[in-house]
Protein backbone atom coordinates (compact mmCIF):
# COMPACT_ATOMS: atom_id res chain seq x y z
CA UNK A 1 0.00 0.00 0.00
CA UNK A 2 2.25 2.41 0.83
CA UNK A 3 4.60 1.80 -2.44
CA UNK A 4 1.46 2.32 -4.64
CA UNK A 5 1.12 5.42 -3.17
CA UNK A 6 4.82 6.27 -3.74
CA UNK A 7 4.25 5.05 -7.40
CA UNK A 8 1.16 6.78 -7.80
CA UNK A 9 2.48 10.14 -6.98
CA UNK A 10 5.27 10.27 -8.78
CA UNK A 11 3.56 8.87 -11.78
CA UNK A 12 0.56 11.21 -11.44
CA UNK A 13 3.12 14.31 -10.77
CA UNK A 14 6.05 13.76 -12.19
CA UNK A 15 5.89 11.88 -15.88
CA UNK A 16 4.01 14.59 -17.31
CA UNK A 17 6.21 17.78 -16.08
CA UNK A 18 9.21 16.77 -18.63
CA UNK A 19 11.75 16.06 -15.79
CA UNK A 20 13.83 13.65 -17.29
CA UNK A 21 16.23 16.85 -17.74
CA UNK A 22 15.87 16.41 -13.70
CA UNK A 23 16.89 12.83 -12.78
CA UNK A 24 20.65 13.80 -12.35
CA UNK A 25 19.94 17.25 -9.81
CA UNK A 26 20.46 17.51 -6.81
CA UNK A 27 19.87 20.04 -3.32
CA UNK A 28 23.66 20.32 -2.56
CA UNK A 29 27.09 19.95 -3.98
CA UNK A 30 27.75 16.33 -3.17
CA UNK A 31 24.25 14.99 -2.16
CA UNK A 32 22.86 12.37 -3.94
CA UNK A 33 21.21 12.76 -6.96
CA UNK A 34 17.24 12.71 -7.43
CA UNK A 35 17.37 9.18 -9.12
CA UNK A 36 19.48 7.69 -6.34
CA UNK A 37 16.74 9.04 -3.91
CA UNK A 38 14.33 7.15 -5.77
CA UNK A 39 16.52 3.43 -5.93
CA UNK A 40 17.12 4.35 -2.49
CA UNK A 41 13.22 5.07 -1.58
CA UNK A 42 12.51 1.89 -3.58
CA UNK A 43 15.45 -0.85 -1.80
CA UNK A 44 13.81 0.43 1.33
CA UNK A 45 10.74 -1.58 1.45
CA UNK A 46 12.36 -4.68 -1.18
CA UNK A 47 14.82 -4.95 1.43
CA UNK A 48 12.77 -5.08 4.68
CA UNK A 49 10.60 -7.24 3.44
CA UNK A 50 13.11 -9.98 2.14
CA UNK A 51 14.78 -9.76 5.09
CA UNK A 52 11.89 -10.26 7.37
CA UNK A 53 10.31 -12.94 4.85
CA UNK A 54 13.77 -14.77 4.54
CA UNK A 55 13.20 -14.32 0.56
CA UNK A 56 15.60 -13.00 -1.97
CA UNK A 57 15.22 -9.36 -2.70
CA UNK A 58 15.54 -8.74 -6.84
CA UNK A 59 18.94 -6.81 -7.40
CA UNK A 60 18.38 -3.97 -9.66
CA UNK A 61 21.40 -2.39 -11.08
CA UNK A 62 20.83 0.91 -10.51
CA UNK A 63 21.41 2.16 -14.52
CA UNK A 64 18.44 4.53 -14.67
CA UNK A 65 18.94 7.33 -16.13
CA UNK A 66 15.34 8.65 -17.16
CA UNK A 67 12.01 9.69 -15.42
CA UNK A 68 10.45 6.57 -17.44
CA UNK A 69 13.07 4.51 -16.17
CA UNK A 70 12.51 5.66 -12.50
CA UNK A 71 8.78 5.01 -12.83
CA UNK A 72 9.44 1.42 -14.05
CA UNK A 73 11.61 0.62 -10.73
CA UNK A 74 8.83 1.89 -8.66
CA UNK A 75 6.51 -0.53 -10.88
CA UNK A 76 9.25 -3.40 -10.45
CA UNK A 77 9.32 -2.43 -6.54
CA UNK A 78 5.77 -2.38 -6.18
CA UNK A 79 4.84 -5.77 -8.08
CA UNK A 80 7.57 -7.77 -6.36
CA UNK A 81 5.88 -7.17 -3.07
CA UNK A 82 2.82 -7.85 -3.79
CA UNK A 83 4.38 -11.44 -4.56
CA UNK A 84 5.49 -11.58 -1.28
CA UNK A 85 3.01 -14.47 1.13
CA UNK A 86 1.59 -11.88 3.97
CA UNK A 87 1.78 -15.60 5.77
CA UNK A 88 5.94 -14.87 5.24
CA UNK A 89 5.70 -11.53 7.36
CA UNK A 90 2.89 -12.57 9.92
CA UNK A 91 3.97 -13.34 12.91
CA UNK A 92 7.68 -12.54 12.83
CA UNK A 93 7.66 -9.39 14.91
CA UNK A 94 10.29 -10.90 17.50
CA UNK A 95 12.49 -12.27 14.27
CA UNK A 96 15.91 -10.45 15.03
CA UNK A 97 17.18 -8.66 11.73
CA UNK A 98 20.81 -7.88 11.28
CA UNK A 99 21.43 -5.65 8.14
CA UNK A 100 24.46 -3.56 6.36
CA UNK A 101 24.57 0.12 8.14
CA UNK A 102 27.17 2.41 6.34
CA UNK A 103 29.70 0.93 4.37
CA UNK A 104 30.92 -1.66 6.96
CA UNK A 105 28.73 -1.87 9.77
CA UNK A 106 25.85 -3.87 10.73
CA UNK A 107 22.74 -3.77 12.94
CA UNK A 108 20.42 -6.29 14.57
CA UNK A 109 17.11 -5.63 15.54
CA UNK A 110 13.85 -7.18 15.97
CA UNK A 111 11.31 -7.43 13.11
CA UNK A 112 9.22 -5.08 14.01
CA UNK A 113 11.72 -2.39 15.45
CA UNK A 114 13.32 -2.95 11.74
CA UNK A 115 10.27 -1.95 9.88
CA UNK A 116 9.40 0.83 12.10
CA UNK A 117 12.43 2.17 13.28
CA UNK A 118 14.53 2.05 10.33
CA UNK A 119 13.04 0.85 7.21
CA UNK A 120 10.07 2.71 6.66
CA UNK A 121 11.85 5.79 8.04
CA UNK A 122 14.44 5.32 5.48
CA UNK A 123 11.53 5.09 2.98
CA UNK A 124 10.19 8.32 3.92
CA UNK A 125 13.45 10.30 4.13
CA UNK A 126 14.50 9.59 0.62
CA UNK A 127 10.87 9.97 -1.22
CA UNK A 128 10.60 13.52 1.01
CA UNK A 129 14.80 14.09 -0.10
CA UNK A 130 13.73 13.28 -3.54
CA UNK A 131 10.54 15.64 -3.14
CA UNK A 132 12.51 18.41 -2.10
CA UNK A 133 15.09 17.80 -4.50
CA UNK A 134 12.40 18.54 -7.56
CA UNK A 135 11.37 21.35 -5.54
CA UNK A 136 14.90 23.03 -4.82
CA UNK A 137 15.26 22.63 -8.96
CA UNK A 138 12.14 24.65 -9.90
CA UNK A 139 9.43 21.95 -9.89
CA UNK A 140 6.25 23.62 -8.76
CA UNK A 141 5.01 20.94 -6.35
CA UNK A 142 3.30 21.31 -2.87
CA UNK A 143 2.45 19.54 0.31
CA UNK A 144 -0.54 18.71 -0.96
CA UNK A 145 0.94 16.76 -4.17
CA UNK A 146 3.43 14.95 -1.34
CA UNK A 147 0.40 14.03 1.11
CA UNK A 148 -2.49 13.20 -2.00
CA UNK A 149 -0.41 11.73 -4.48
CA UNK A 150 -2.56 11.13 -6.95
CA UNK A 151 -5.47 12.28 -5.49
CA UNK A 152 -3.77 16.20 -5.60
């Protein structure tokens, strides 16, 4: 649900405003680019819910370099986990999670800390990074467009 809603907005807001020009910009000198904010905002959820499911995650190369290209990750993203069993999430709050952190660290936490605490936060901070990327560029685009999606 909550990746369809990511989709939905930034197919609804984004295809038809010509931003492929806008994939490579950025907020600051050195940040990461709008289309790493979306790969980012997209290996969020894939991630999480492999590693609470115990399935294998897709690997996606990260080689997009267009809006269209962007929108067909978050269509990848979204379809793969809606192939994941809800009966391979249920019930494995307590599961501990250990996952990469920074380029050589790790972290273990429980299921449910791991989705709350860190995964969907993650989520959020690089679709509202990515958000305020397009902004900081020029793109005329409002809380309302972040909050309705599609429904703006």
């Amino acid at each position: 649900m909550i990746c369809s809603s990511v989709n939905l907005f930034f197919t609804s807001n984004l295809l038809f405003l010509g931003l492929d020009s806008r994939v490579n910009c950025y907020s600051n000198p050195g940040g990461r680019r709008f289309k790493t904010q979306i790969c980012i905002a997209c290996d969020a959820p894939k991630l999480c819910a492999a590693r609470i499911s115990a399935l294998e995650a897709p690997k996606y190369d990260n080689t997009e370099n267009t809006l269209e290209e962007l929108i067909a990750r978050i269509d990848k993203t979204v379809a793969w986990l809606q192939t994941v069993p809800a009966g391979a999430i249920d019930g494995q709050e307590a599961k501990e999670i250990t996952f990469p952190v920074g380029k050589a660290g790790t972290r273990t936490m429980s299921a449910e800390d791991y989705l709350k605490t860190w995964a969907l936060p993650n989520m959020f901070f690089h679709i509202t990074t990515a958000y305020a990327i397009l902004r900081h560029n020029g793109v005329v685009l409002g809380k309302g467009d972040f909050l309705a999606g599609a429904l703006a």
